[in-house]
N, C-alpha and C. Protein backbone atom coordinates (compact mmCIF):
# COMPACT_ATOMS: atom_id res chain seq x y z
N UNK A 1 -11.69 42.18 -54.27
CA UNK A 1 -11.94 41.92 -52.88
C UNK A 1 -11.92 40.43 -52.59
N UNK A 2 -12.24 39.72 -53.89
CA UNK A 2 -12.10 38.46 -53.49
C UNK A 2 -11.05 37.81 -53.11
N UNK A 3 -9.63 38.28 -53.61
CA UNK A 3 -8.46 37.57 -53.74
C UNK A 3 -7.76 38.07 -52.51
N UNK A 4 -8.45 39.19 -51.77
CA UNK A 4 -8.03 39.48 -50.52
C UNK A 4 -8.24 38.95 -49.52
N UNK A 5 -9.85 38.24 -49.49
CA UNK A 5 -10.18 37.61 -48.30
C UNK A 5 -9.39 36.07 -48.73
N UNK A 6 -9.35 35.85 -49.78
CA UNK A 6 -8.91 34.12 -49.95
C UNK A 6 -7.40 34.22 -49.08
N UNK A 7 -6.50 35.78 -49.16
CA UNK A 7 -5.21 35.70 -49.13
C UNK A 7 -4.99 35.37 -47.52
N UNK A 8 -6.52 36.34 -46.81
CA UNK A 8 -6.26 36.12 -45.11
C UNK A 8 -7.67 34.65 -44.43
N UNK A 9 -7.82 33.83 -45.12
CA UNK A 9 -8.79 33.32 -44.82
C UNK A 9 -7.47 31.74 -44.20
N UNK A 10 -6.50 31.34 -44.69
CA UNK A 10 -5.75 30.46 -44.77
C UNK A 10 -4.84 31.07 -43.62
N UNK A 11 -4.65 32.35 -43.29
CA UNK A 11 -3.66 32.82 -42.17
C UNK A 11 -4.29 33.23 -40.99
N UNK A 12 -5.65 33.44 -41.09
CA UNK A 12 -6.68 33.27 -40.24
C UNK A 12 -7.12 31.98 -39.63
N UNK A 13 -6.83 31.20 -40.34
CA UNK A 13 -7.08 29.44 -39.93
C UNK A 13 -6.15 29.01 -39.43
N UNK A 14 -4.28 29.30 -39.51
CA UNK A 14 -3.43 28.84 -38.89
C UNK A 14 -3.33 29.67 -37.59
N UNK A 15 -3.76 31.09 -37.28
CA UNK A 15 -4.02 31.74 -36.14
C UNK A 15 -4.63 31.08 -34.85
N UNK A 16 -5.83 30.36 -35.33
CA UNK A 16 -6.76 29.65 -34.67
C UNK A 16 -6.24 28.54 -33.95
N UNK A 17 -5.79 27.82 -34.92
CA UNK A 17 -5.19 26.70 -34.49
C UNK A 17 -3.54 26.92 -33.68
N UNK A 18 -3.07 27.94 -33.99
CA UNK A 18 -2.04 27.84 -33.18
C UNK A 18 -2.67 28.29 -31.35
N UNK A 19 -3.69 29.11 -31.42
CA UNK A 19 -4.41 30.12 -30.62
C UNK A 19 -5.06 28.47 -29.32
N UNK A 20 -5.10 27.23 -30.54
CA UNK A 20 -5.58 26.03 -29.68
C UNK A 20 -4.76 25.84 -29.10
N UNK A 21 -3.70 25.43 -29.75
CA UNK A 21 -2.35 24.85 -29.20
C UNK A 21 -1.36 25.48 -28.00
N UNK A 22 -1.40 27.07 -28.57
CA UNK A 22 -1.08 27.46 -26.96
C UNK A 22 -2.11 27.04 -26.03
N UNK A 23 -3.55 26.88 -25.87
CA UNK A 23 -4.05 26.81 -24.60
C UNK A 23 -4.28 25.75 -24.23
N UNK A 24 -4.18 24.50 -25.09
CA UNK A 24 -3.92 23.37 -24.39
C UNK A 24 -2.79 23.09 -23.79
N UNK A 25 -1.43 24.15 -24.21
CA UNK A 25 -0.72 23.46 -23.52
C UNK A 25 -0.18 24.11 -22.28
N UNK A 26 -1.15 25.07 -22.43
CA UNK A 26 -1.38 25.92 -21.15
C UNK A 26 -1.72 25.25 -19.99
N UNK A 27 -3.36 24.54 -20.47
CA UNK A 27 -4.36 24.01 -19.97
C UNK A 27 -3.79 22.03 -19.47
N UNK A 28 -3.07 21.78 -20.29
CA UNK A 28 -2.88 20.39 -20.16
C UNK A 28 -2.13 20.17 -18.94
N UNK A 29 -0.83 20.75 -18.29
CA UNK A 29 -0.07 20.60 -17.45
C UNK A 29 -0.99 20.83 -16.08
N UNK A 30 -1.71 21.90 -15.80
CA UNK A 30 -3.07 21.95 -14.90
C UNK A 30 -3.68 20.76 -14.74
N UNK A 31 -4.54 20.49 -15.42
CA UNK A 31 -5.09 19.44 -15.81
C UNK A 31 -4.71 17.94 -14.89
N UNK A 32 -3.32 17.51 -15.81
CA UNK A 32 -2.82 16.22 -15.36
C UNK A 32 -2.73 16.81 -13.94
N UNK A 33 -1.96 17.88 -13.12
CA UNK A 33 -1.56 17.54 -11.52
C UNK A 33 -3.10 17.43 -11.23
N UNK A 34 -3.51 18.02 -11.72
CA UNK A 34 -5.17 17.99 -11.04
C UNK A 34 -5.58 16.34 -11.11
N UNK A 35 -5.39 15.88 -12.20
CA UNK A 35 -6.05 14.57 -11.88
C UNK A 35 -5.13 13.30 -11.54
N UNK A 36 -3.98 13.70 -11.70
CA UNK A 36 -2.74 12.55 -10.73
C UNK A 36 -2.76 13.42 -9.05
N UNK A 37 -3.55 14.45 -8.60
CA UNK A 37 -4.11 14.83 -7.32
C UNK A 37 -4.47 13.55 -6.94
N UNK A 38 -6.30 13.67 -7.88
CA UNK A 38 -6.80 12.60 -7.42
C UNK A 38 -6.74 11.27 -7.31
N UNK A 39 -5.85 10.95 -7.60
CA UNK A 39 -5.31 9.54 -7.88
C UNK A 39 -4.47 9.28 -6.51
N UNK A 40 -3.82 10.30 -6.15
CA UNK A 40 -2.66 9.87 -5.43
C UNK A 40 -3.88 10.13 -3.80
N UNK A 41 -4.91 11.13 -3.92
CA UNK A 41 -5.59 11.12 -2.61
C UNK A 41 -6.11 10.12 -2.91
N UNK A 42 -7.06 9.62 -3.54
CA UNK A 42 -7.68 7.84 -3.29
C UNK A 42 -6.73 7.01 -3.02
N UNK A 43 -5.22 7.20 -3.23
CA UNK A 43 -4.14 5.90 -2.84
C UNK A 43 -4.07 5.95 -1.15
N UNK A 44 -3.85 7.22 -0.89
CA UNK A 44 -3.77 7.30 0.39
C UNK A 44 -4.68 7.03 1.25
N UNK A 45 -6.44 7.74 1.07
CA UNK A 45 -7.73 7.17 1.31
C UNK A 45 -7.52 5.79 1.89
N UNK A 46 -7.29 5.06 0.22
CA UNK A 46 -7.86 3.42 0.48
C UNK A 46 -6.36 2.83 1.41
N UNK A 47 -5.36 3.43 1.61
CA UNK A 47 -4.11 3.16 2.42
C UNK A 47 -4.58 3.54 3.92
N UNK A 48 -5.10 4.33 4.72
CA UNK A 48 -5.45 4.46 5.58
C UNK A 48 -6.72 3.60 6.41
N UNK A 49 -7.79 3.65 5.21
CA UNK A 49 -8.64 2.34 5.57
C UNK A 49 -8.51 0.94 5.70
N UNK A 50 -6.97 1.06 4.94
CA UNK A 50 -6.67 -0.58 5.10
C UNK A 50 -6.51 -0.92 6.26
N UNK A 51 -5.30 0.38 6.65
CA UNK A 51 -4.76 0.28 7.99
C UNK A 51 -5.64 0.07 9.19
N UNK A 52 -7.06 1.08 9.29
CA UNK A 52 -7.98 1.26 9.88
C UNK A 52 -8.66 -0.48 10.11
N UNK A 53 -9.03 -0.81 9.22
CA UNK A 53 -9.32 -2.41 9.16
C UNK A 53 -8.32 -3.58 9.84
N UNK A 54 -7.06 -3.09 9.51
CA UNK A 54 -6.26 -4.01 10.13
C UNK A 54 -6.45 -4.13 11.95
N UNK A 55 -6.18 -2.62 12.02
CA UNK A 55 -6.31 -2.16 13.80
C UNK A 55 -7.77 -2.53 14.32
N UNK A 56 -8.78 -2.94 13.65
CA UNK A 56 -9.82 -3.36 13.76
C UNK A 56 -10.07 -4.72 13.83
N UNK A 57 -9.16 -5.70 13.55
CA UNK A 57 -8.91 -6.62 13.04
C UNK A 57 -8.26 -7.40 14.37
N UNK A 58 -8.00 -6.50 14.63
CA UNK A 58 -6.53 -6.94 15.83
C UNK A 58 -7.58 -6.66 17.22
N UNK A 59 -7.74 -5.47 17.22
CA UNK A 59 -8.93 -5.31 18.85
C UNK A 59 -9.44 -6.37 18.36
N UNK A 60 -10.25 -6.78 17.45
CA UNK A 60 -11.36 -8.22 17.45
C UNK A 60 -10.42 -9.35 18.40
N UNK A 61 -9.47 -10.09 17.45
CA UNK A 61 -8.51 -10.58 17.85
C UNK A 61 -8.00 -10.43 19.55
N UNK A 62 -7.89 -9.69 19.91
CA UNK A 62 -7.60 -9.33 21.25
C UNK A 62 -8.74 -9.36 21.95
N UNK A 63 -10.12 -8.96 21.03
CA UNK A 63 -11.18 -9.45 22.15
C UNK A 63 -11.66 -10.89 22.80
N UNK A 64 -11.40 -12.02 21.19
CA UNK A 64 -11.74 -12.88 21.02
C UNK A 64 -10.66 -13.88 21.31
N UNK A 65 -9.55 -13.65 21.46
CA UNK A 65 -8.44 -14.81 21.96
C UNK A 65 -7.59 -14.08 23.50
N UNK A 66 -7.27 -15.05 23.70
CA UNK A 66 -6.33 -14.50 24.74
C UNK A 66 -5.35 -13.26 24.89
N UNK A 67 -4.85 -12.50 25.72
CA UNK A 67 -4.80 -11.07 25.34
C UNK A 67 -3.26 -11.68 25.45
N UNK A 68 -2.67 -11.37 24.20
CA UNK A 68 -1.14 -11.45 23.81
C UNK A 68 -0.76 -10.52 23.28
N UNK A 69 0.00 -9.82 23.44
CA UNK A 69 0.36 -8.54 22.57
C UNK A 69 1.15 -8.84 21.64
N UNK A 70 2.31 -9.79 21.54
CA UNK A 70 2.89 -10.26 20.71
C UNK A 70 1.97 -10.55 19.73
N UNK A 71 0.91 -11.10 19.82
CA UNK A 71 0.49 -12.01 18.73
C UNK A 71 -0.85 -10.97 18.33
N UNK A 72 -1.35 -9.93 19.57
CA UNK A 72 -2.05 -8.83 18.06
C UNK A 72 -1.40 -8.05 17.63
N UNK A 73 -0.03 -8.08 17.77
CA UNK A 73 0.99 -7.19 16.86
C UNK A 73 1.02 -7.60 15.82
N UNK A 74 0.93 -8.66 15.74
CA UNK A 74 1.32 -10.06 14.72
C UNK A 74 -0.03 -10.07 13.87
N UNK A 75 -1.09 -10.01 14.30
CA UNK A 75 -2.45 -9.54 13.46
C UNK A 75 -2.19 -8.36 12.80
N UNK A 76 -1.79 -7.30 13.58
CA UNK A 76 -2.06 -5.82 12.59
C UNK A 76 -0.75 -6.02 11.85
N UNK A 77 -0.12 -6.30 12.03
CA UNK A 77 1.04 -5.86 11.26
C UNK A 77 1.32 -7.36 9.95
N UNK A 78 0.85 -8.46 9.77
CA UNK A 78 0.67 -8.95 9.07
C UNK A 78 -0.33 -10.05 8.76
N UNK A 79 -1.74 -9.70 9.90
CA UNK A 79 -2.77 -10.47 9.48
C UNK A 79 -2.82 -11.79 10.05
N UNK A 80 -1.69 -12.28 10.41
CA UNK A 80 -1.77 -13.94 10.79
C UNK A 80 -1.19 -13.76 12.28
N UNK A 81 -1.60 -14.16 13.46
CA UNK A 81 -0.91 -14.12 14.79
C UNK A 81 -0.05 -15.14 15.08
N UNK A 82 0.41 -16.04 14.13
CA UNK A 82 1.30 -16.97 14.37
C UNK A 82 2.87 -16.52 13.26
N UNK A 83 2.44 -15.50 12.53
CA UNK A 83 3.49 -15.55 11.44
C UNK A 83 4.97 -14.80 11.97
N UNK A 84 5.89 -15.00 11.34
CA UNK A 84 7.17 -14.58 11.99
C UNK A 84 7.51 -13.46 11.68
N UNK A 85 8.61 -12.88 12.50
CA UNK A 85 9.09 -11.78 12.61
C UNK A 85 9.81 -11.38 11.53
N UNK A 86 9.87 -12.31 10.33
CA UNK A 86 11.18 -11.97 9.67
C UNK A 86 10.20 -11.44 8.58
N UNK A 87 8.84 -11.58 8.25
CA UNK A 87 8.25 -10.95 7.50
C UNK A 87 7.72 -9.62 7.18
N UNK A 88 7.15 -9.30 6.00
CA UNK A 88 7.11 -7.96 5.84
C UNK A 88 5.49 -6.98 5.85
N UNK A 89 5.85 -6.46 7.18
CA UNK A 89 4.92 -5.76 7.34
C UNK A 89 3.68 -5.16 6.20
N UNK A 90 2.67 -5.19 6.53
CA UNK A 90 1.56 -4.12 5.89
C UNK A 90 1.95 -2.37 5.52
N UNK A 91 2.21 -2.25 4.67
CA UNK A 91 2.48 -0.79 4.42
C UNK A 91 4.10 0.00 5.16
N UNK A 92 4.80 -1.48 5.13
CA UNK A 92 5.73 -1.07 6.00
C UNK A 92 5.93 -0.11 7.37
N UNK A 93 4.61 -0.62 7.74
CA UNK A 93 4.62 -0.83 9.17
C UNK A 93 5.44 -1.32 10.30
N UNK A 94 5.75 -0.60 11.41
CA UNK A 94 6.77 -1.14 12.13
C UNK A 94 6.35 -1.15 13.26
N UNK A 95 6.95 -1.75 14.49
CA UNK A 95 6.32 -2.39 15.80
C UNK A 95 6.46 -1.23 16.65
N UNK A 96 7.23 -0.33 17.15
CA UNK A 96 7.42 0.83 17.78
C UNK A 96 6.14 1.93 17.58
N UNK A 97 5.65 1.67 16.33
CA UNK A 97 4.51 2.67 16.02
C UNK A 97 3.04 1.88 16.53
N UNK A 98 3.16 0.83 17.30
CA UNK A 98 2.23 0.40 17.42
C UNK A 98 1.94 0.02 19.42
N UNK A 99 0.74 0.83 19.96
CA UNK A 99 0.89 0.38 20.97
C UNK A 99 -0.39 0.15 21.55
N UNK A 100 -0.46 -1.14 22.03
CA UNK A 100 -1.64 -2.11 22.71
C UNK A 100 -1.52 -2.21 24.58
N UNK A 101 -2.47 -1.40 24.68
CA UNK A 101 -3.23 -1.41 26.38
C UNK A 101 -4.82 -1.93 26.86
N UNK A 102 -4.56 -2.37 27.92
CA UNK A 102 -5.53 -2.43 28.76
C UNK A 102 -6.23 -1.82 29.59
N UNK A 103 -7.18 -1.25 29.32
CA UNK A 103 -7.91 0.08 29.89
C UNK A 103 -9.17 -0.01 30.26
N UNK A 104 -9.18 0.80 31.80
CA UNK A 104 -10.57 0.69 32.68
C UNK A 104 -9.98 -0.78 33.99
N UNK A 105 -10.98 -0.93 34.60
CA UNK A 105 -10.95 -1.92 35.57
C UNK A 105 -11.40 -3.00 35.80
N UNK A 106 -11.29 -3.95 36.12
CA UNK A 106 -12.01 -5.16 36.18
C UNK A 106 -13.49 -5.16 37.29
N UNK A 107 -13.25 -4.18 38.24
CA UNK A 107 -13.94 -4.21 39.38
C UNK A 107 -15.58 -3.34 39.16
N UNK A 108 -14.85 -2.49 37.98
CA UNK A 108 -16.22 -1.46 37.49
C UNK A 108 -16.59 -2.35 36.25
N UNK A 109 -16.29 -3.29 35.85
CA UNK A 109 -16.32 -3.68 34.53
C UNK A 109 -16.32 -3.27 33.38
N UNK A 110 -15.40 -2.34 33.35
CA UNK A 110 -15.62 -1.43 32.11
C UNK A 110 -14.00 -1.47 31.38
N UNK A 111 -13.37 -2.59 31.31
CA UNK A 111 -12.35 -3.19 31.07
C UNK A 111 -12.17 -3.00 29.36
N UNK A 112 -11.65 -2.59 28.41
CA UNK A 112 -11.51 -2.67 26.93
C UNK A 112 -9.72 -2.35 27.04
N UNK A 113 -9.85 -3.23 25.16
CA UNK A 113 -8.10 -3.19 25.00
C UNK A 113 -8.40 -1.56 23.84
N UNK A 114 -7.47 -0.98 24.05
CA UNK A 114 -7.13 0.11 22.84
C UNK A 114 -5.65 0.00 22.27
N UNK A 115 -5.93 -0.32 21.30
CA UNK A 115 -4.99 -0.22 20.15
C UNK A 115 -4.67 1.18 19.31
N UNK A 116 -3.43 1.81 19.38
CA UNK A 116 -2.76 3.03 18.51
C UNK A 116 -1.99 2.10 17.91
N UNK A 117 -2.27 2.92 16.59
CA UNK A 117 -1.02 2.53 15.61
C UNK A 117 -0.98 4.41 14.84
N UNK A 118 0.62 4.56 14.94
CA UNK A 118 1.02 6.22 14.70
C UNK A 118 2.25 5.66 13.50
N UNK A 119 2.78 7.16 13.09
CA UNK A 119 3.76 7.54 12.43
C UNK A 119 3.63 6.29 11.05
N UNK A 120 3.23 6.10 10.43
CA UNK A 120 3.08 5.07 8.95
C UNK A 120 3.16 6.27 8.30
N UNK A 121 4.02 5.51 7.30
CA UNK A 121 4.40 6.54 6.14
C UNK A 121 3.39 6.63 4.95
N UNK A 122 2.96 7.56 4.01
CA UNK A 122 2.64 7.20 2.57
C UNK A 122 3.43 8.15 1.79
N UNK A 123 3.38 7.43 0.50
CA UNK A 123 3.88 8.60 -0.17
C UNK A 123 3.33 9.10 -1.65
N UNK A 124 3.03 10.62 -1.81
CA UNK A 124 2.72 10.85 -2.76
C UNK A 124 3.59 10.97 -3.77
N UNK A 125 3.35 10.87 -5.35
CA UNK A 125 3.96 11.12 -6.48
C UNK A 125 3.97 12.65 -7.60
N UNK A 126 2.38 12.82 -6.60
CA UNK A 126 1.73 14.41 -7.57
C UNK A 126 3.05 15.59 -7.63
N UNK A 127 3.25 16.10 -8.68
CA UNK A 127 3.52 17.05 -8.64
C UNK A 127 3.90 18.29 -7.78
N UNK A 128 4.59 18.79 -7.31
CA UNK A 128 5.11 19.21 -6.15
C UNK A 128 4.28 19.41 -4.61
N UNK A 129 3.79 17.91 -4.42
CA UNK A 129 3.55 17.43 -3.59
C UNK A 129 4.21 16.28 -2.97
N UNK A 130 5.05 15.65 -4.09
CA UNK A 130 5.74 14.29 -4.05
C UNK A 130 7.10 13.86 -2.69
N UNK A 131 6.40 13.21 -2.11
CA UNK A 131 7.38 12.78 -0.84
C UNK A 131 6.67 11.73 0.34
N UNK A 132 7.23 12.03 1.48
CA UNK A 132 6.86 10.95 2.23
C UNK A 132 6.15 11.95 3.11
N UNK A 133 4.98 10.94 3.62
CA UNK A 133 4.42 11.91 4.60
C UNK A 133 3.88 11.20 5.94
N UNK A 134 3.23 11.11 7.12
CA UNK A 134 3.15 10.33 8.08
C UNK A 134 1.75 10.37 8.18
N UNK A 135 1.10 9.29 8.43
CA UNK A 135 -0.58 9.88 8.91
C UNK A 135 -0.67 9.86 10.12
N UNK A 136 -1.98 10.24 10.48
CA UNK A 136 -2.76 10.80 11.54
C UNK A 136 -2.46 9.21 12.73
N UNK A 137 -2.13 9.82 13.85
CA UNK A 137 -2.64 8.29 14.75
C UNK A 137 -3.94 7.53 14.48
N UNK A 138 -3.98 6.60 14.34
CA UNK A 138 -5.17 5.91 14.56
C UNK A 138 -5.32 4.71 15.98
N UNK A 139 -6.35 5.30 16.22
CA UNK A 139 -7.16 4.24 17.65
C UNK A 139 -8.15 3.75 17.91
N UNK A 140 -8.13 2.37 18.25
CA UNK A 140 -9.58 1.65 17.83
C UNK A 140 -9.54 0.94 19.80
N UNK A 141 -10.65 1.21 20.49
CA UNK A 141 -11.13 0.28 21.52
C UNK A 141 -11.95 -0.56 21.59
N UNK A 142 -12.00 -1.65 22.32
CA UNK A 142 -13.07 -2.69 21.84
C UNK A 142 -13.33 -3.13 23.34
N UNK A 143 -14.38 -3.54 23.87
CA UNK A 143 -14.93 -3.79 25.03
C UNK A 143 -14.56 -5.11 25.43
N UNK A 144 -14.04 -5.31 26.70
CA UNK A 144 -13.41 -6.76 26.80
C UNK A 144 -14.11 -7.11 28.09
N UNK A 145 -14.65 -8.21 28.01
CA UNK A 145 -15.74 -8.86 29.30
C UNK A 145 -14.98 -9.67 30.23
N UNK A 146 -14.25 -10.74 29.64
CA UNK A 146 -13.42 -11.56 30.75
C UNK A 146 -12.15 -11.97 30.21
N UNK A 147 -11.14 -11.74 31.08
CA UNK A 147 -9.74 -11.99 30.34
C UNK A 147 -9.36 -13.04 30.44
N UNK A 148 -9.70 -13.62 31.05
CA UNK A 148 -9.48 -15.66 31.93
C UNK A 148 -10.07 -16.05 30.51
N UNK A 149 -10.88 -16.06 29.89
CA UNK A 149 -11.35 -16.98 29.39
C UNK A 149 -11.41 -16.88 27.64
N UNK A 150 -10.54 -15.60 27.51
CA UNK A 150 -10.50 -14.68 26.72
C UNK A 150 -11.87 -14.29 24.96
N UNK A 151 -13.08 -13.97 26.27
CA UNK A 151 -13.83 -13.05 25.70
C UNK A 151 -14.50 -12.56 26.45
């Protein structure tokens, strides 16, 4: 009896281990989309908040300087209101997707600029998720007191 169990104790051990190997590699391909998921939603996350900050950035700007649209285009879309046109946008951002108004009345005083910025692309890499995709509009208003003097 002894020389029987020694004969299945060694074909019993390569069972096992093959028994691993299928399920990791079952288990492994799961796995990675699952966690290049999360990778690619925090890219987009911290890509949207940038954006969010920028358009935030720009109402300030528009509250605090003279109301130019040229030049808070010129904030959201590359941070500096003097920089030129020939440069390259934030997230490849483009000027058509971006639109700055003046809203409410002077007479009720309830005057604020609102800034949309729409259609920005991101793109994921995950696993048959991978392509370009557009986000959500974003719109930020900011309360504007006197335009003469621009704040």
């Amino acid at each position: 009896m002894s020389s029987f169990q020694t004969k299945t104790e060694p074909c019993g051990r390569n069972r096992r281990r093959g028994a691993a190997t299928i399920e990791a590699s079952l288990i492994l391909p799961l796995f990675l989309i699952f966690w290049f998921g999360i990778i690619d939603l925090g890219i987009a996350f911290f890509m949207r908040e940038a954006i969010v900050r920028q358009v935030h950035a720009a109402a300030r700007y528009a509250v605090v300087n003279d109301y130019d649209t040229t030049k808070i285009a010129q904030v959201l879309l590359h941070d500096n209101p003097n920089s030129t046109v020939g440069g390259v946008p934030w997230f490849s951002l483009q000027a058509p997707t971006i639109s700055i108004q003046l809203a409410g009345s002077a007479v009720n005083n309830d005057r604020c600029v609102v800034i949309s910025i729409s259609n920005f692309e991101w793109f994921h890499f995950t696993p048959f998720f991978a392509g370009r995709y557009l986000g959500r509009p974003i719109t930020v208003s900011a309360p504007v007191e006197d335009l003469t003097t621009g704040g």
